[in-house]
Protein backbone atom coordinates (compact mmCIF):
# COMPACT_ATOMS: atom_id res chain seq x y z
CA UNK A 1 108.84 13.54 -5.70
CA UNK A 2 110.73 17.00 -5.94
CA UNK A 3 107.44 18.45 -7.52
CA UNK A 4 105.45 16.68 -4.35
CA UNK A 5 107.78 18.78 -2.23
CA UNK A 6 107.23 21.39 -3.71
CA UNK A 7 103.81 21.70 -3.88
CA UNK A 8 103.40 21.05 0.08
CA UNK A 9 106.09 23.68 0.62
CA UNK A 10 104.10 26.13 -1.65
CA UNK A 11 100.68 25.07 0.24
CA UNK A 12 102.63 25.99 4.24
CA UNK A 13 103.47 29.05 2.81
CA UNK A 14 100.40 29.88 1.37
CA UNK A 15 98.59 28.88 4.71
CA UNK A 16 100.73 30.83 6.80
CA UNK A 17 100.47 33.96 5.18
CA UNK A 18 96.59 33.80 4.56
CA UNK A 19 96.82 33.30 8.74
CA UNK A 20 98.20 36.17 9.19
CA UNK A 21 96.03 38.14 6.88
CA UNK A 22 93.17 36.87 9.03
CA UNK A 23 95.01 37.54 12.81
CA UNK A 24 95.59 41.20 11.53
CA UNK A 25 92.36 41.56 10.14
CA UNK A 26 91.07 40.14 13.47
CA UNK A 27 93.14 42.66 15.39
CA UNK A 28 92.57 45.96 13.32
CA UNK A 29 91.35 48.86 14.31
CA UNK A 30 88.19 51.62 13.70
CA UNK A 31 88.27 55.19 12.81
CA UNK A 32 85.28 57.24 13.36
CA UNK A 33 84.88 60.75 11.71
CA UNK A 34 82.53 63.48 12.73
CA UNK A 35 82.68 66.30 9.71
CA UNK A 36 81.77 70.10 11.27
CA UNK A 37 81.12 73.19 8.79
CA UNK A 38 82.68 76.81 9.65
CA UNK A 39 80.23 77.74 11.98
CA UNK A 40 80.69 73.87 13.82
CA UNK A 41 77.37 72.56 12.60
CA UNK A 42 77.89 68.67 11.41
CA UNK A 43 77.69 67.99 7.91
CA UNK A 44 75.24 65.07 7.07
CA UNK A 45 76.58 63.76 3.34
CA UNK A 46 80.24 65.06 3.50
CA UNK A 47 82.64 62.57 1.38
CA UNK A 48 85.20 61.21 3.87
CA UNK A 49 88.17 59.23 3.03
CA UNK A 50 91.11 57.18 5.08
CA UNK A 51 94.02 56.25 2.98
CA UNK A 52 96.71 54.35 4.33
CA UNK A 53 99.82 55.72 4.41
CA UNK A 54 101.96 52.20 3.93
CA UNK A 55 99.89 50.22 1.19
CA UNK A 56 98.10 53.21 -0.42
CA UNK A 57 94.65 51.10 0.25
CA UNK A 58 91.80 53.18 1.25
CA UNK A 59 88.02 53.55 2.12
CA UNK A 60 85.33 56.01 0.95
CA UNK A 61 82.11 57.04 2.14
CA UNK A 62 79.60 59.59 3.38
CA UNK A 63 78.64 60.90 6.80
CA UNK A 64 75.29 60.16 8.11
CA UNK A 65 72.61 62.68 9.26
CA UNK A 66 74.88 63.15 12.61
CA UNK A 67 77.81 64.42 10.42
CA UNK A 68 79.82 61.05 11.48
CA UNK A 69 81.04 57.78 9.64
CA UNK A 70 82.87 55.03 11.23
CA UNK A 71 85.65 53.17 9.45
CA UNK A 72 85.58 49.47 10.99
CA UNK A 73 88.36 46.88 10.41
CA UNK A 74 91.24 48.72 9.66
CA UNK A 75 94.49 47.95 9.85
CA UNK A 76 96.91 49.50 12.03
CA UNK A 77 99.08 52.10 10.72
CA UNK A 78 99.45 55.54 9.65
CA UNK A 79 96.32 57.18 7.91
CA UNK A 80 95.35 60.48 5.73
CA UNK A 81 91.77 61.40 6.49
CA UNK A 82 90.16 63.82 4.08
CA UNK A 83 86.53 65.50 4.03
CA UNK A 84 84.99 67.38 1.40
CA UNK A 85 81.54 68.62 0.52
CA UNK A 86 80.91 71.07 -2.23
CA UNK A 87 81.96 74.82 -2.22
CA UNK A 88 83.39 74.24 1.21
CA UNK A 89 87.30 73.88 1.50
CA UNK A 90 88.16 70.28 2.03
CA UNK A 91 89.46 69.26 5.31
CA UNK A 92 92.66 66.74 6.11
CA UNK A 93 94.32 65.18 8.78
CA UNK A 94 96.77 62.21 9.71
CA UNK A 95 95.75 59.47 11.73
CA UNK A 96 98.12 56.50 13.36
CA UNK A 97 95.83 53.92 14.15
CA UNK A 98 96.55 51.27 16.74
CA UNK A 99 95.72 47.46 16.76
CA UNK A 100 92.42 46.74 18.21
CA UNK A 101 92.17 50.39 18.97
CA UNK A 102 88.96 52.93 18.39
CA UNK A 103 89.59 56.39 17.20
CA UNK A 104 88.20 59.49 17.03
CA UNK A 105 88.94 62.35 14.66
CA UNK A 106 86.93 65.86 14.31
CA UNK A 107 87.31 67.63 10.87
CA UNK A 108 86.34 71.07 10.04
CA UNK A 109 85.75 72.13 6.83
CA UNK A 110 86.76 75.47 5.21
CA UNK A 111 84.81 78.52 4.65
CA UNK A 112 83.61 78.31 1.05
CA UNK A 113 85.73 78.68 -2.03
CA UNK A 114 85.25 81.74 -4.22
């Protein structure tokens, strides 16, 4: 009986946190980059990452041929962007990211390393 109990116990618990996982998932947020070069041409192919500041959990991926990637689905919280392509210096910023919020954030990378 005690190992009944305990099992149902374990099963709530398990049910209400997987709920919430799914309401804050359902509530998060998006974070769109556009990546600019010196001379504030966009950079098509530019590695962009969002790191959260909290859990350390992040996303990676390139810009498309408009110099822009969107990061869909995140949760809220405080973020580190970063941009990089080749001999250009890299470019960072923060980010706090609202629920259900849409953000935009405009990097410029550096003139290139010599």
């Amino acid at each position: 009986m005690q190992i009944e109990i305990h099992r149902v116990v374990s099963c709530l618990i398990a049910s209400l946190a997987y709920s919430g996982l799914c309401l804050s998932l359902l509530r998060a947020g998006e974070l769109c980059v556009i990546v600019t070069d010196p001379s504030a041409a966009v950079v098509p192919r530019a590695t962009v990452s969002v790191v959260h500041r909290s859990t350390g959990l992040g996303e990676v991926a390139l810009t498309g041929a408009e110099g822009r990637i969107c990061f869909s689905s995140l949760p809220a919280g405080s973020y580190v962007v970063r941009a990089e392509l080749g001999e250009l210096g890299p470019a960072v910023a923060e980010a706090e990211l609202r629920e259900d919020e849409q953000q935009q954030i405009a990097l410029q990378l550096g003139l290139p390393k010599l």
